[in-house]
N, C-alpha and C. Protein backbone atom coordinates (compact mmCIF):
# COMPACT_ATOMS: atom_id res chain seq x y z
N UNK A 1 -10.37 9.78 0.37
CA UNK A 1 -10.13 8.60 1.17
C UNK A 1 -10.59 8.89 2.60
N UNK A 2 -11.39 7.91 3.18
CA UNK A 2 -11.86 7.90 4.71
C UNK A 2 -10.36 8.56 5.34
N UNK A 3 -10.64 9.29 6.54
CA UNK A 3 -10.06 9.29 7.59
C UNK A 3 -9.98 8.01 8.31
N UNK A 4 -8.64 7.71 8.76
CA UNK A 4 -8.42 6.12 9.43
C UNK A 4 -7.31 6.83 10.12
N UNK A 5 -7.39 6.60 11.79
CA UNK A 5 -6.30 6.60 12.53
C UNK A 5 -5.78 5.52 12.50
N UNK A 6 -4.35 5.91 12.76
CA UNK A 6 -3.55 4.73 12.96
C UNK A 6 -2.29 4.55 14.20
N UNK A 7 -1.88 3.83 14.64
CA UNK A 7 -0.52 4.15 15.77
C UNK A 7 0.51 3.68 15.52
N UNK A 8 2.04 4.58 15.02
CA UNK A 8 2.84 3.52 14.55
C UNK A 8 4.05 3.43 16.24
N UNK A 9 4.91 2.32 15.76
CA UNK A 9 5.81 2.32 16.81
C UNK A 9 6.63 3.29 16.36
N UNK A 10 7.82 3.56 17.60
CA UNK A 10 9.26 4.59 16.64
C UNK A 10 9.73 3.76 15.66
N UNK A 11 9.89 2.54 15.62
CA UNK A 11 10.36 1.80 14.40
C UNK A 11 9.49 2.43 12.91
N UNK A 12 8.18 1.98 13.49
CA UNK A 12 7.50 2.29 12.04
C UNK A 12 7.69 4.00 11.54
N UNK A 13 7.45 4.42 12.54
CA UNK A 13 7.53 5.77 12.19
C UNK A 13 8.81 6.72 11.48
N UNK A 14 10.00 5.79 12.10
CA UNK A 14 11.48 5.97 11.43
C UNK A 14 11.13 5.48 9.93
N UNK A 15 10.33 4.22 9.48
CA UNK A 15 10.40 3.51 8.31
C UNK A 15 9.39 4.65 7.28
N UNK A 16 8.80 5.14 8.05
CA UNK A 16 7.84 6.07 7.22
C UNK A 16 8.52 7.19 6.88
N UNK A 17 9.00 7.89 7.80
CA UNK A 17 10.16 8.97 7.81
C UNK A 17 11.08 9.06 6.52
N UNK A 18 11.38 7.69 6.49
CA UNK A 18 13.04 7.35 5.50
C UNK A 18 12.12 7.34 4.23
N UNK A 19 10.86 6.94 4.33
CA UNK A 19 10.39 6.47 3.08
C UNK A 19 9.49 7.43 2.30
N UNK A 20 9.36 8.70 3.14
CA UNK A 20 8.90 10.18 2.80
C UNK A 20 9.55 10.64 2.20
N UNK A 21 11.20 10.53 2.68
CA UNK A 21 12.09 11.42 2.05
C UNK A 21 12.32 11.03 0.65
N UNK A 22 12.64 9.91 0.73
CA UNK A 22 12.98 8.76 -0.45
C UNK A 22 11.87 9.34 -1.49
N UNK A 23 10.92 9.16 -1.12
CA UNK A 23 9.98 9.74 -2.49
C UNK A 23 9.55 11.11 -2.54
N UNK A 24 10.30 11.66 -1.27
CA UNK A 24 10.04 13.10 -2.14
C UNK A 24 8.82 13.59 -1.50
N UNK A 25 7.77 12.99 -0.59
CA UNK A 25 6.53 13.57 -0.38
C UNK A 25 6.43 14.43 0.76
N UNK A 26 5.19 15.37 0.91
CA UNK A 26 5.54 16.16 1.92
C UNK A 26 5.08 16.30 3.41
N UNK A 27 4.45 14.92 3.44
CA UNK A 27 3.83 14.91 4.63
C UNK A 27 3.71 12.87 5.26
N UNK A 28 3.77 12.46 6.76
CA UNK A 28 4.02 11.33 6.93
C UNK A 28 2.40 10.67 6.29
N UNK A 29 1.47 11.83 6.61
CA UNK A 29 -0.36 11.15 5.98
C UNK A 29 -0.05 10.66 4.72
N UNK A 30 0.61 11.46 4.04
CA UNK A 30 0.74 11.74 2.21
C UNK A 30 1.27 9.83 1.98
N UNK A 31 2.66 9.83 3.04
CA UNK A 31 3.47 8.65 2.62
C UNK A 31 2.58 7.41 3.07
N UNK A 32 1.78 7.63 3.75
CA UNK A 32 1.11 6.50 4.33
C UNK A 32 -0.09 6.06 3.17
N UNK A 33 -0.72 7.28 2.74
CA UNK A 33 -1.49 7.04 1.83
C UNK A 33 -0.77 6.53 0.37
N UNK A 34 0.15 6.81 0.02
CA UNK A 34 0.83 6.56 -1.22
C UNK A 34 1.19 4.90 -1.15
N UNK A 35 1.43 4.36 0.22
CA UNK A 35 1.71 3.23 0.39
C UNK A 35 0.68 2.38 0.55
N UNK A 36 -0.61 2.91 1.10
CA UNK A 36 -1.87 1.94 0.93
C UNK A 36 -2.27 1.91 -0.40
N UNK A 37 -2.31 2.55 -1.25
CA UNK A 37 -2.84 2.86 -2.51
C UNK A 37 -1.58 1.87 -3.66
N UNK A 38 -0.69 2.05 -2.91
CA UNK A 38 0.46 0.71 -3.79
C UNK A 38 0.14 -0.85 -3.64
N UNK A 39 0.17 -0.47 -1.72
CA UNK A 39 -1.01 -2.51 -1.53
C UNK A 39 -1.68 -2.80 -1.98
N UNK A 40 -2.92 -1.40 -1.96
CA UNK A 40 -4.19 -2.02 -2.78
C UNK A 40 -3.81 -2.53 -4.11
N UNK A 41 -3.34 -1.92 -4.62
CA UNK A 41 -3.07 -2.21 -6.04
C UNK A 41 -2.60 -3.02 -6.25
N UNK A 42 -1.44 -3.74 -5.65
CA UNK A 42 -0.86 -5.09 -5.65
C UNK A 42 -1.48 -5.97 -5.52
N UNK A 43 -2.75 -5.51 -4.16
CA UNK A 43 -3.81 -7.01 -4.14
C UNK A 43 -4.41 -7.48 -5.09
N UNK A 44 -4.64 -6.26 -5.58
CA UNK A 44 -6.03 -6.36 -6.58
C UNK A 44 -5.20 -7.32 -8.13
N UNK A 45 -4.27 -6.76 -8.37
CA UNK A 45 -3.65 -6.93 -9.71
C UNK A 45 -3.69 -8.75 -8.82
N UNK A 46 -2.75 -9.04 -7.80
CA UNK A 46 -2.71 -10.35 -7.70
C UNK A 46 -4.04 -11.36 -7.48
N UNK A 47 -4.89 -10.64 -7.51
CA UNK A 47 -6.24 -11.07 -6.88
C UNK A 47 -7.08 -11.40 -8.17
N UNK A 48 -6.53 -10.33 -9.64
CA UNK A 48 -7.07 -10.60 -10.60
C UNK A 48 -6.25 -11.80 -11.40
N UNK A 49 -4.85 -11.71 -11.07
CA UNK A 49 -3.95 -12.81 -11.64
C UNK A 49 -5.02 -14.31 -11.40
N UNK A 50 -5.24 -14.31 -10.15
CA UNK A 50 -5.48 -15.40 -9.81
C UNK A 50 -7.02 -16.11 -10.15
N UNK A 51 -8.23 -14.60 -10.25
CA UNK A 51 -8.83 -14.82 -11.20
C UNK A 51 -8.87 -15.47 -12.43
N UNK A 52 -8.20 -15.01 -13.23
CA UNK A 52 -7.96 -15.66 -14.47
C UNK A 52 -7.46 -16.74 -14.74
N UNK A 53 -6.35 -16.99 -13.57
CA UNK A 53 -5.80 -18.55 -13.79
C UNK A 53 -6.96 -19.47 -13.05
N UNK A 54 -7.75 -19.10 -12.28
CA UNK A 54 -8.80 -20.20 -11.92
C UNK A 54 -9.72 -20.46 -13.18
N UNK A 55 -9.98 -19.09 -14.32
CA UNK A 55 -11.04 -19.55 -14.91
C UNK A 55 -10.04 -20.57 -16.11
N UNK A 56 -8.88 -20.51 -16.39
CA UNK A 56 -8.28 -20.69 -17.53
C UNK A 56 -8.39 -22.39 -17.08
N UNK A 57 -8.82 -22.70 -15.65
CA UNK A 57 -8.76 -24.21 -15.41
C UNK A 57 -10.01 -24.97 -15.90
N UNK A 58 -10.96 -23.60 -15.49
CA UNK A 58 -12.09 -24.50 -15.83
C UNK A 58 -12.13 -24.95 -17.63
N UNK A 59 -11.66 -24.37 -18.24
CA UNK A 59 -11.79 -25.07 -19.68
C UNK A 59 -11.06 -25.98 -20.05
């Protein structure tokens, strides 16, 4: 995966913190990446949902 900086606030960074521990991972990069790789995946799955229900109109 590209290198991408990012800047969080102390808020976000507390939310990343809690959400490292929670799963166990060992680094805040690790949790950040584990969480883009969950969005993506959500987009995509909803992105394909919506695929299919557009084509299921056209027939």
């Amino acid at each position: 995966m590209p290198i991408q900086e990012i800047t969080l606030s102390d808020q976000e960074k507390k939310i990343v913190e809690e959400t490292q521990e929670m799963l166990g991972l060992s680094s805040m990069e690790e949790t950040i990446e584990f969480l883009a790789r969950e969005r993506i995946q959500e987009m995509l799955a909803k992105l394909a949902g919506q695929e299919l229900k557009s084509k299921r109109h056209l027939f």
